[in-house]
C-alpha atoms as a PDB file:
ATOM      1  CA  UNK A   1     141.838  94.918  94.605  1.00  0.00           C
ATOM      2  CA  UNK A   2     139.180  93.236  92.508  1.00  0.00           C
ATOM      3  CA  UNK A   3     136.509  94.366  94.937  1.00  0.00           C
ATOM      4  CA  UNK A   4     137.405  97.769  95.009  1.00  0.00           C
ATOM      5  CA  UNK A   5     134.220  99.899  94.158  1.00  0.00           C
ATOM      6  CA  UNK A   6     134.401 103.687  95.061  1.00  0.00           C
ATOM      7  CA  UNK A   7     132.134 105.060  93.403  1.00  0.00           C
ATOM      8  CA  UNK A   8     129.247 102.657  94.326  1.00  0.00           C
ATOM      9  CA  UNK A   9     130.459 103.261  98.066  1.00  0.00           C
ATOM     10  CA  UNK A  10     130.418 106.906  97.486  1.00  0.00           C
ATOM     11  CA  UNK A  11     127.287 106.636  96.383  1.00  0.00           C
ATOM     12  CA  UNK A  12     126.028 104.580  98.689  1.00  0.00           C
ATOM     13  CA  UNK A  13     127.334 106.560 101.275  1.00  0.00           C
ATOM     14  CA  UNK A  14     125.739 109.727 100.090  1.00  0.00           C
ATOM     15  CA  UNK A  15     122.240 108.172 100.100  1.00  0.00           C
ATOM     16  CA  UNK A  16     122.405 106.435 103.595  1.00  0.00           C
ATOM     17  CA  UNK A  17     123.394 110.280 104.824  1.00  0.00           C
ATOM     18  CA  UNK A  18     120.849 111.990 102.623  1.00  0.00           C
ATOM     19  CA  UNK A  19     118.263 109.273 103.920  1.00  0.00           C
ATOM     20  CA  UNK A  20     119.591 110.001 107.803  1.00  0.00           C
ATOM     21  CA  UNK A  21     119.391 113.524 107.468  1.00  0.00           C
ATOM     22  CA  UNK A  22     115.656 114.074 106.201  1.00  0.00           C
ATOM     23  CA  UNK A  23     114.316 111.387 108.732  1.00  0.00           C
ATOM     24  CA  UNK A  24     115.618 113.774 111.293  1.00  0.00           C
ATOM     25  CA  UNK A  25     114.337 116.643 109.723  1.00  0.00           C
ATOM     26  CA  UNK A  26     110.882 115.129 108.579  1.00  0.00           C
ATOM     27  CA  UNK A  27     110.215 113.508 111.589  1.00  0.00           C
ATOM     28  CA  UNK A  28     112.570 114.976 114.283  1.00  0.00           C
ATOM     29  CA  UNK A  29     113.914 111.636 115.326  1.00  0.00           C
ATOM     30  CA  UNK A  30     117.653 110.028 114.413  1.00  0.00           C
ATOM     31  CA  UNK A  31     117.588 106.949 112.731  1.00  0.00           C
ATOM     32  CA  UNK A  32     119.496 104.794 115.057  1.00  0.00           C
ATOM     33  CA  UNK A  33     118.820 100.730 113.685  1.00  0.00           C
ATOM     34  CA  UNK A  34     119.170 100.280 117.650  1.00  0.00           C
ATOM     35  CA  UNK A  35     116.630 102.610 119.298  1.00  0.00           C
ATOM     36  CA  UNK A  36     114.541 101.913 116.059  1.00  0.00           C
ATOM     37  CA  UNK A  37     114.274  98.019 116.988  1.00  0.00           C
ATOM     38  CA  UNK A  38     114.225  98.135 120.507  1.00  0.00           C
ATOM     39  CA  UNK A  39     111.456 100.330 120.145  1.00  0.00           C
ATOM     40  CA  UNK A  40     109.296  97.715 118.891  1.00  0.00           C
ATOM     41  CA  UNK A  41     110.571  95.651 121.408  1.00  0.00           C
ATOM     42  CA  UNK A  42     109.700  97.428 124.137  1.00  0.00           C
ATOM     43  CA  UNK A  43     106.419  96.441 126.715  1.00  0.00           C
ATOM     44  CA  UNK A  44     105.093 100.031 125.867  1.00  0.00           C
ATOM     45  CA  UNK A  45     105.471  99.632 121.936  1.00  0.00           C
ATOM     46  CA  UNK A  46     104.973 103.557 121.423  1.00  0.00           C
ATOM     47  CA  UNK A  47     104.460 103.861 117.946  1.00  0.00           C
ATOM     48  CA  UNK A  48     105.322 100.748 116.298  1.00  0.00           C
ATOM     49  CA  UNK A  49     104.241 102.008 113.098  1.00  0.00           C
ATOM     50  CA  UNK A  50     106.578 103.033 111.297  1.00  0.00           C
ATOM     51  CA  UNK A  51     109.218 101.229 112.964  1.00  0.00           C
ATOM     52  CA  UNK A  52     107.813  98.037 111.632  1.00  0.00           C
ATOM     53  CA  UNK A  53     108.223 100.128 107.973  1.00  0.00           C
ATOM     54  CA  UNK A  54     111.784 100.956 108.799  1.00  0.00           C
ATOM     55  CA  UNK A  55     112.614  97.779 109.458  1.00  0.00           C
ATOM     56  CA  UNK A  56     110.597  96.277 106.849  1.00  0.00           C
ATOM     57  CA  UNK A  57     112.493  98.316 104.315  1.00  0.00           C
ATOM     58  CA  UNK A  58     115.625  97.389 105.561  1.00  0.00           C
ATOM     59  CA  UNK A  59     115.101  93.678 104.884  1.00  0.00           C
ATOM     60  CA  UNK A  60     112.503  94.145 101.556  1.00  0.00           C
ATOM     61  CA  UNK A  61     115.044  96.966  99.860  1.00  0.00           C
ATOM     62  CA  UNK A  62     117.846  94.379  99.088  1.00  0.00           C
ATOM     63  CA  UNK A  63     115.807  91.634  97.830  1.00  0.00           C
ATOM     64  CA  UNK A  64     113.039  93.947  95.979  1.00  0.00           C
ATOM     65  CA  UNK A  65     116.247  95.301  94.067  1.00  0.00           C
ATOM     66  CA  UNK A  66     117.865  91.771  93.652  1.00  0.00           C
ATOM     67  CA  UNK A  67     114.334  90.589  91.528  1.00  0.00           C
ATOM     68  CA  UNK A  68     114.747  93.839  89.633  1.00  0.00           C
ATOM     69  CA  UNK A  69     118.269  92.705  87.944  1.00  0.00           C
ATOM     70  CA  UNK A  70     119.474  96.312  88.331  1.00  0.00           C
ATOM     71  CA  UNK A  71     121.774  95.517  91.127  1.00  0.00           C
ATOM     72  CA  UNK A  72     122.872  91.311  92.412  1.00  0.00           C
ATOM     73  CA  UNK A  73     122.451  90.973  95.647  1.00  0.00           C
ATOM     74  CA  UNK A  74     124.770  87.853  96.448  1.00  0.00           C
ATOM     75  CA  UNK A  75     124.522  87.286  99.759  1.00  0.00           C
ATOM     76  CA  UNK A  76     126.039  84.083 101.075  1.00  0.00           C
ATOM     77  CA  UNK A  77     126.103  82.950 104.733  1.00  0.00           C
ATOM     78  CA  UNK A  78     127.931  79.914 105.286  1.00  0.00           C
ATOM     79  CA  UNK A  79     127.460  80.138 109.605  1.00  0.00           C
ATOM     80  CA  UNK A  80     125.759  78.412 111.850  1.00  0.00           C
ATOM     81  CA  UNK A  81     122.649  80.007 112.966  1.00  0.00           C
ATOM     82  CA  UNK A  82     123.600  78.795 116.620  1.00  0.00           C
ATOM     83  CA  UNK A  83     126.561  81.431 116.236  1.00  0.00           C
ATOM     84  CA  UNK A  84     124.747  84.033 114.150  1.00  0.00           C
ATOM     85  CA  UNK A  85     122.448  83.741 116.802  1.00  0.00           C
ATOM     86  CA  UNK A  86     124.921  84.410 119.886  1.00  0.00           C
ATOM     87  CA  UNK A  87     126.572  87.150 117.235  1.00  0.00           C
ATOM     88  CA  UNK A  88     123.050  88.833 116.786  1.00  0.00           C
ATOM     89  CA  UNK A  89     122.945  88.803 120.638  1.00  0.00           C
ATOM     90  CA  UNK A  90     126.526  89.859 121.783  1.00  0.00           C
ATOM     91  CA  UNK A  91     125.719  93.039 118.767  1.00  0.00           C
ATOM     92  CA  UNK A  92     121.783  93.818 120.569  1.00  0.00           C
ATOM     93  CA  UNK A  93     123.825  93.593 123.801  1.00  0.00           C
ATOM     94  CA  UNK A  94     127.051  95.998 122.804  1.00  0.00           C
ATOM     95  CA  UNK A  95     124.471  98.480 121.229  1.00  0.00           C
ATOM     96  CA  UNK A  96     122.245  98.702 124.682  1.00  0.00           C
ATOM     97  CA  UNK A  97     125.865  99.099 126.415  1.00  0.00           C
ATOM     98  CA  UNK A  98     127.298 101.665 124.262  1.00  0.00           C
ATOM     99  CA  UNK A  99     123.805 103.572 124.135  1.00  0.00           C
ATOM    100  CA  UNK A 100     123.034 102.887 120.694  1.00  0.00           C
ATOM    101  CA  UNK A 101     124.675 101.342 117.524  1.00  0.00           C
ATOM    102  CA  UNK A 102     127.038 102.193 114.979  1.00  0.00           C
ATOM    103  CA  UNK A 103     124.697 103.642 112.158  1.00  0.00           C
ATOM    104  CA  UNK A 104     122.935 105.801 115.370  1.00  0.00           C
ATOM    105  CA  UNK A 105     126.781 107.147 116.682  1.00  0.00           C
ATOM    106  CA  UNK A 106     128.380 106.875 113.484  1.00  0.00           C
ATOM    107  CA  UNK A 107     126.099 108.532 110.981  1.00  0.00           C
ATOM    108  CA  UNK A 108     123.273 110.412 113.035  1.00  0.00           C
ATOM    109  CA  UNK A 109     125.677 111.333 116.523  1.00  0.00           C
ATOM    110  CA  UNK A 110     129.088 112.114 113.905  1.00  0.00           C
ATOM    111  CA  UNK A 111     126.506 114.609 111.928  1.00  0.00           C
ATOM    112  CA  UNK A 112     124.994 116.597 114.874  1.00  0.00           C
ATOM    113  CA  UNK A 113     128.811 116.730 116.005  1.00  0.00           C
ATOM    114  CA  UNK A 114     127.796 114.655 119.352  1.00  0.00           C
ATOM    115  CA  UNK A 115     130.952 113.795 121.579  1.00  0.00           C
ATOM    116  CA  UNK A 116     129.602 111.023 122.890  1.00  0.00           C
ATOM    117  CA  UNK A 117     129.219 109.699 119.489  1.00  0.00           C
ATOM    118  CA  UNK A 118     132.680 110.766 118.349  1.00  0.00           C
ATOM    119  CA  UNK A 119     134.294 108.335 121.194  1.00  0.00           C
ATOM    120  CA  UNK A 120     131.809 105.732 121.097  1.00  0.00           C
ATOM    121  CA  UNK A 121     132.364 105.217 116.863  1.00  0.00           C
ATOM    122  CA  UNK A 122     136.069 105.456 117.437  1.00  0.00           C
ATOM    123  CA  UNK A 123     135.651 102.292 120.173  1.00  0.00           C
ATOM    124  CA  UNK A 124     133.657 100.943 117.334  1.00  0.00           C
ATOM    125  CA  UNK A 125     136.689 100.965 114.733  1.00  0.00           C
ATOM    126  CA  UNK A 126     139.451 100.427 117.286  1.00  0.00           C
ATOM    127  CA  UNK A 127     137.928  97.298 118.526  1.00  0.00           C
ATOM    128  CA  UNK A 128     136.835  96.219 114.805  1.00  0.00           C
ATOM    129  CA  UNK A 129     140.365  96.610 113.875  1.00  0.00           C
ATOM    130  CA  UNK A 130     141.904  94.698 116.945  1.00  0.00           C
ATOM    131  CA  UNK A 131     139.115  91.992 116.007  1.00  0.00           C
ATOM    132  CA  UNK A 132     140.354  91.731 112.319  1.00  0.00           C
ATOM    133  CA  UNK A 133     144.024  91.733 113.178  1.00  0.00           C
ATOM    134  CA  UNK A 134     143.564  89.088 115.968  1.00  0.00           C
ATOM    135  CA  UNK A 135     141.204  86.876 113.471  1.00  0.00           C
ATOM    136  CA  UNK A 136     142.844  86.934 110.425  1.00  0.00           C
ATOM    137  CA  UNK A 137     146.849  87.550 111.806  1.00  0.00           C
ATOM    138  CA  UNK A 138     147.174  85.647 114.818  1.00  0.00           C
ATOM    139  CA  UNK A 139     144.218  82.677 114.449  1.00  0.00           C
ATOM    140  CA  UNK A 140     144.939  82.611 110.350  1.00  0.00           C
ATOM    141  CA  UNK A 141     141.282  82.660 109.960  1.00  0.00           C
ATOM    142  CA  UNK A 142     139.004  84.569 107.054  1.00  0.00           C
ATOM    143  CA  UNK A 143     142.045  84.733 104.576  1.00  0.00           C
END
């Protein structure tokens, strides 16, 4: 397990919670990447603000830290943006169906102890898992 880094995911982990918690608290809202985005691209675009910032730091974060040498960012994508595309779109489309994405139900719905959220990130992992197994076991791809 040459990839194995716990204490980076630990800490990781500890700051997207942190993070998650004080937006609620500072601002009363849950930072769900879904209802965040979808916000902006809404007709009404109710206070785009500091949705655009969200976002913004979501993309600028990684690569301000990769020209900092402090942490590589080596991100490699070796698809087709015809498929990234129709992935980006079957993920925007699963989110509006499930009523809201994995960081919203996993970190901000798990942490207010939401039901809803509790089955909806278990669908998440069961079908992530049946994905993985199917793709890698049964096609022999991503090996």
């Amino acid at each position: 397990m040459e990839n194995f880094t716990p204490f980076s995911a630990l800490a990781g982990g500890l700051l997207i919670g942190l993070s998650s918690a004080l937006f609620l608290l500072l601002n009363g809202r849950r930072a769900g990447i879904s209802s965040i985005a979808s916000g902006l691209l809404s007709f009404r675009r109710v206070e785009s603000g500091w949705r655009l910032c969200f976002l913004a730091g979501l993309v600028l974060g990684p690569l301000l830290i990769s020209k900092t040498g402090w942490l590589p960012v080596d991100v490699q994508v070796n698809d087709s943006l015809p498929l990234m595309a129709a992935a980006g779109l079957l993920v925007g489309y699963g989110a509006s169906l499930g009523s809201g994405c994995t960081s919203g139900h996993g970190i901000c719905g798990l942490a207010r102890l939401s039901k809803r959220s509790l089955a909806a990130t278990l669908t998440f992992m069961l079908s992530a898992g049946i994905t993985v197994y199917i793709v890698r076991h049964l096609l022999g791809a991503g090996s």
